[in-house]
Protein backbone atom coordinates (compact mmCIF):
# COMPACT_ATOMS: atom_id res chain seq x y z
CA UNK A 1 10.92 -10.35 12.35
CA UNK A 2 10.15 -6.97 10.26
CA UNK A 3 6.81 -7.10 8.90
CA UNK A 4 5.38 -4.03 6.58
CA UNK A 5 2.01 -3.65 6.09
CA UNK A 6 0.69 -2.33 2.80
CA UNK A 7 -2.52 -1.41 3.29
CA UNK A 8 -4.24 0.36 0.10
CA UNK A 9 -7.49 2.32 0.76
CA UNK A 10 -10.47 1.16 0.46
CA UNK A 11 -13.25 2.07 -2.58
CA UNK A 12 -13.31 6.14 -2.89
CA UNK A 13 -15.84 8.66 -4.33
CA UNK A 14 -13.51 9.05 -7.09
CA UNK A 15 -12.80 5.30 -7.75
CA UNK A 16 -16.59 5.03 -8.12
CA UNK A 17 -16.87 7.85 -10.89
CA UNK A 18 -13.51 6.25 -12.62
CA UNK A 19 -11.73 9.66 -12.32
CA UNK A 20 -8.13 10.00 -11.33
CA UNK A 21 -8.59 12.08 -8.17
CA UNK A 22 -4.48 12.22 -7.13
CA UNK A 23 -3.77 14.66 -4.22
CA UNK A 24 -7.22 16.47 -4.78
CA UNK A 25 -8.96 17.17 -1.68
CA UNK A 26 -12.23 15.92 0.19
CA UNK A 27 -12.11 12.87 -1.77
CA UNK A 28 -13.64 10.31 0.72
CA UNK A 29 -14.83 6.59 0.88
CA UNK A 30 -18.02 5.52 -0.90
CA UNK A 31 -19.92 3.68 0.79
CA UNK A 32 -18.71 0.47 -0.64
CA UNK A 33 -15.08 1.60 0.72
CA UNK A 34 -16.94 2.18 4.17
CA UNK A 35 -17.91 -1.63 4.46
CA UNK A 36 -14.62 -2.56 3.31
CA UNK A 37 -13.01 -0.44 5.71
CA UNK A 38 -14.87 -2.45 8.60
CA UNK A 39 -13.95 -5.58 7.20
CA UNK A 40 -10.48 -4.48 6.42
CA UNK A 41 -10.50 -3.53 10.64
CA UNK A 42 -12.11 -7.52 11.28
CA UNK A 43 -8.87 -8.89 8.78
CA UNK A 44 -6.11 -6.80 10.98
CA UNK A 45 -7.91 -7.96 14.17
CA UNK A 46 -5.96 -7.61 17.39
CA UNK A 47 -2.19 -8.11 15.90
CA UNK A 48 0.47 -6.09 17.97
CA UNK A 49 1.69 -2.95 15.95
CA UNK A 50 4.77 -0.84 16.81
CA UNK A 51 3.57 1.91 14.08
CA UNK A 52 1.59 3.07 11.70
CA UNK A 53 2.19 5.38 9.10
CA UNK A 54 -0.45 7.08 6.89
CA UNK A 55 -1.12 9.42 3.62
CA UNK A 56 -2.74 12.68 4.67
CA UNK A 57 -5.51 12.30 2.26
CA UNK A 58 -8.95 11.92 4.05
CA UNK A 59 -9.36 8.13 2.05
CA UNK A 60 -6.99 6.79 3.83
CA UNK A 61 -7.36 8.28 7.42
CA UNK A 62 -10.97 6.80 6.93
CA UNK A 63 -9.62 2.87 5.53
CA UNK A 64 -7.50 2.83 9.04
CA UNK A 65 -9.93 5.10 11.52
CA UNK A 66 -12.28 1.65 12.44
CA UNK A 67 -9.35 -0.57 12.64
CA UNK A 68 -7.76 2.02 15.45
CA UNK A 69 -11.28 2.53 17.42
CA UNK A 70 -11.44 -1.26 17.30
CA UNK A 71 -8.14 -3.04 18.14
CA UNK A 72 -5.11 -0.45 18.31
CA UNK A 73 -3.71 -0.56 21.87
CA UNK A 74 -1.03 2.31 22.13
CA UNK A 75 0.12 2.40 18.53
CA UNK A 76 1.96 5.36 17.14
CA UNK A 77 0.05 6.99 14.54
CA UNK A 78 1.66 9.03 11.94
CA UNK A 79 0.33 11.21 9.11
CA UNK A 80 3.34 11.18 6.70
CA UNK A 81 3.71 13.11 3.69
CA UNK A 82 6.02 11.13 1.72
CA UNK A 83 3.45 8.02 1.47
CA UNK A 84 0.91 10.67 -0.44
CA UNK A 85 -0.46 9.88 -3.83
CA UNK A 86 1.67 10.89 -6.79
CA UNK A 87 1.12 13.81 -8.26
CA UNK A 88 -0.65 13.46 -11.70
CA UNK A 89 -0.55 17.26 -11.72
CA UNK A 90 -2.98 18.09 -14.34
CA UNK A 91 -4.16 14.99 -14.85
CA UNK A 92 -5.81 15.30 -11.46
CA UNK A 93 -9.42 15.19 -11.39
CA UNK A 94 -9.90 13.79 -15.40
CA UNK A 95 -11.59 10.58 -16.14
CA UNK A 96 -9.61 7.89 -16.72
CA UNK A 97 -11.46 7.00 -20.29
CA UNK A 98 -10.08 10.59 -21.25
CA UNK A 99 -6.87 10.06 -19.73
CA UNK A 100 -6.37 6.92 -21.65
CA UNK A 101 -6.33 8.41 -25.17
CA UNK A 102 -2.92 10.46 -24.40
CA UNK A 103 -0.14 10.09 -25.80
CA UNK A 104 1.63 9.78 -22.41
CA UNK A 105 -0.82 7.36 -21.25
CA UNK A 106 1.09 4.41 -22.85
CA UNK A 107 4.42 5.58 -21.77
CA UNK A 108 2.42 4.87 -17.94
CA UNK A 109 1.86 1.77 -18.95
CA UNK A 110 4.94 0.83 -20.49
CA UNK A 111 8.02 2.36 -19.45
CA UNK A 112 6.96 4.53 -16.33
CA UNK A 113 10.46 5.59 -15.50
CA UNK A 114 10.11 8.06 -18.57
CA UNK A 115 6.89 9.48 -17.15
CA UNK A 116 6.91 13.26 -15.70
CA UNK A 117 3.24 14.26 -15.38
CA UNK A 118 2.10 17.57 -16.27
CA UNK A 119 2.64 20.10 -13.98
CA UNK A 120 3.26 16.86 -11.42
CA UNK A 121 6.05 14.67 -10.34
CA UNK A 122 7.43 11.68 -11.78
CA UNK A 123 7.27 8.49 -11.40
CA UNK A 124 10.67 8.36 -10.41
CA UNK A 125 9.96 10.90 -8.00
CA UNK A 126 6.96 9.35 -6.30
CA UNK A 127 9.33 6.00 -6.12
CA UNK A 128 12.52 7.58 -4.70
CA UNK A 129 10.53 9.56 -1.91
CA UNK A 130 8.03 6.16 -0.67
CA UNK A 131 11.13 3.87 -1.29
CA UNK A 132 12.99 6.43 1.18
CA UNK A 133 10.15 6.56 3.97
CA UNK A 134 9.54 3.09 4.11
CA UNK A 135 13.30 2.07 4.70
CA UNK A 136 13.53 4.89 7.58
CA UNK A 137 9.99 3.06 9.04
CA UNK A 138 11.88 -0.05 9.08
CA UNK A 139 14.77 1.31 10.59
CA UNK A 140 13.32 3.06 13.32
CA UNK A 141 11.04 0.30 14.16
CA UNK A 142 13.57 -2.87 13.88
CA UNK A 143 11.80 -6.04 14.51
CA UNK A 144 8.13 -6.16 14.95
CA UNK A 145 5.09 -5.36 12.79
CA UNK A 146 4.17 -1.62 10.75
CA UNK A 147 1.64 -1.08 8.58
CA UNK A 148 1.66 1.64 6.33
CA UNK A 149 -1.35 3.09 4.58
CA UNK A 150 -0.92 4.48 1.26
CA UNK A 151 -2.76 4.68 -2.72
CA UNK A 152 -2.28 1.64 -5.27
CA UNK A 153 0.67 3.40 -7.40
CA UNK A 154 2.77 3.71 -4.22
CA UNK A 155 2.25 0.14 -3.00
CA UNK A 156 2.90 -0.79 -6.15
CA UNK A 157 6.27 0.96 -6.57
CA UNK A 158 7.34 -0.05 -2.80
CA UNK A 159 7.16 -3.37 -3.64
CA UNK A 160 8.66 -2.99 -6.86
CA UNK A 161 11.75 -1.62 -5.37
CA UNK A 162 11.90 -4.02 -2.50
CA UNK A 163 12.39 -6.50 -4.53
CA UNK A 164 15.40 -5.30 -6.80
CA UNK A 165 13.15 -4.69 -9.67
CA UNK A 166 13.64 -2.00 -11.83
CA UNK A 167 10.70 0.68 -12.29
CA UNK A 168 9.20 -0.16 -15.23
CA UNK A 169 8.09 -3.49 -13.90
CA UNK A 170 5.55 -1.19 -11.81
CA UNK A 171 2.63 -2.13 -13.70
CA UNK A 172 2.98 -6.25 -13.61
CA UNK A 173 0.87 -5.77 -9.88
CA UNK A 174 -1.98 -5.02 -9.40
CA UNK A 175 -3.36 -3.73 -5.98
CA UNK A 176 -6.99 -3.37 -5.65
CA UNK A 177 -8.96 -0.93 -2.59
CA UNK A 178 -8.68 -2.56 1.01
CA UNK A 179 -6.15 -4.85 0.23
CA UNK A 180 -3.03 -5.96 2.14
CA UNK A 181 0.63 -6.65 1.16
CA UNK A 182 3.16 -7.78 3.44
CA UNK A 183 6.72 -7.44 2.83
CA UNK A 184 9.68 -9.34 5.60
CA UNK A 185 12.49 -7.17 5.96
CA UNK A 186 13.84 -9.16 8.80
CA UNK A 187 16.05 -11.35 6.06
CA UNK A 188 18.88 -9.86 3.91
CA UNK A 189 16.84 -9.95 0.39
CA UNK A 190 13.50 -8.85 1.08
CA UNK A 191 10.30 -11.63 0.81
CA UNK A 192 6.55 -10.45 -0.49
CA UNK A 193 4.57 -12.57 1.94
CA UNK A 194 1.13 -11.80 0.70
CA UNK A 195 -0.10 -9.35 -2.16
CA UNK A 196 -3.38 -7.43 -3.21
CA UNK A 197 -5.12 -9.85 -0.33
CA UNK A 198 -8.46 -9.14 0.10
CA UNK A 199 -10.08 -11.96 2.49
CA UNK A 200 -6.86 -13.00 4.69
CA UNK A 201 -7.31 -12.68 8.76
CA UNK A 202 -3.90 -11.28 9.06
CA UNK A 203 -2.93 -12.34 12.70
CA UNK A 204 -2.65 -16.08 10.98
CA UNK A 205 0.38 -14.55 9.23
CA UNK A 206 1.41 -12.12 11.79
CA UNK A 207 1.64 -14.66 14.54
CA UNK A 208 2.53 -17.99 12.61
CA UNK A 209 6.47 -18.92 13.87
CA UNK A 210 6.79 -20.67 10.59
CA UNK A 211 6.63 -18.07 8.30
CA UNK A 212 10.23 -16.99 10.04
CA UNK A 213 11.90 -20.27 8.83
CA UNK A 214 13.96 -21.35 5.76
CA UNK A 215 11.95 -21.63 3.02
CA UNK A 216 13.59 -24.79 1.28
CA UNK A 217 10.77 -25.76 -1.05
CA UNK A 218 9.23 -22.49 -0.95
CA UNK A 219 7.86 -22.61 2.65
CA UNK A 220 5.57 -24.84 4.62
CA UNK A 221 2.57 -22.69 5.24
CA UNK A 222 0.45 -21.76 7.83
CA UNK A 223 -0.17 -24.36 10.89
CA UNK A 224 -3.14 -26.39 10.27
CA UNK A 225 -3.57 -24.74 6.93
CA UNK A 226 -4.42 -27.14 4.07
């Protein structure tokens, strides 16, 4: 098996005052994203992990940082640029109520392929640089389980791409703070096992022997499960 981990982090400062924070620093948990970050360490639980790759912004050092005082046993941890929010340039820092009467906001919505934010990256960017990390995780990992912790546009355009969709499909997920996605790269066309989970003890998944099987029928679930 090759199990990713897509971990988003949890409630921030700036998610409570609705503003688009981006790569701004000191933008930490609120204390809503401090509970979930505890639970979020209670859902991961004592599943083996060969490596774990995070954004160098402080939110999501602190979504992992009880999970690895709690339950990591010699996991490699790794700050790594590439999984860093996009760049919303000067959008950084704006309210999203303002940011939604742009003109460019419904290209984001829409076709964000097209977008290049101002004085930022774009989107295309942001997806060929995550898309890039995640497949040299996998590869220097090989089987076993990573979990990567990273901002809701990234997850969102990982799993996008890992599943042959195009781009502009981006914004048909939705990934929400504290919540887990799971891709399986161990087969040749790559499986979402779970997505935007926010309750799920993950070592259920992790561990289940099932979940490795064909999936005639579209799988049998986990043991026990109803």
């Amino acid at each position: 098996m090759s199990l990713v981990l897509l971990v988003r982090h949890a409630h921030s400062e700036a998610n409570e005052k609705a503003i688009l924070s981006g790569r701004l620093p000191g933008v930490f948990l609120s204390q809503s994203g401090l509970h979930q970050a505890d639970g979020l360490s209670q859902r991961l639980g004592d599943i083996r992990v060969k490596a774990i790759h995070v954004s160098p912004l402080e939110r999501c050092q602190q979504t992992i940082a009880p999970w690895l005082r709690d339950f990591a046993i010699t996991t490699t941890v790794a700050t790594v640029a590439d999984f860093i929010e996009v760049d919303y340039g000067k959008w950084s820092g704006r309210k999203l109520a303002t940011l939604s009467r742009e003109p460019l906001w419904k290209t984001v919505q829409s076709k964000p392929s097209a977008v290049v934010f101002p004085g930022g990256e774009s989107m295309t960017q942001m997806q060929a640089r995550t898309s890039s990390a995640l497949n040299s995780l996998v590869q220097s990992t090989g089987t076993g389980v990573s979990i990567v912790v990273s901002h809701g546009d990234v997850i969102k355009s990982l799993i996008t791409t890992a599943l042959g969709l195009h781009l502009d499909e981006f914004q048909r997920f939705v990934i929400d703070p504290a919540s887990i996605s799971i891709l399986d790269f161990s087969v040749a066309k790559t499986r979402l096992l779970l997505m935007n989970d926010s309750t799920t003890h993950i070592g259920e998944i992790v561990k289940s022997k099932t979940r490795r099987r064909h999936f005639v029928g579209g799988g049998s679930g986990l043991k026990g499960s109803k």
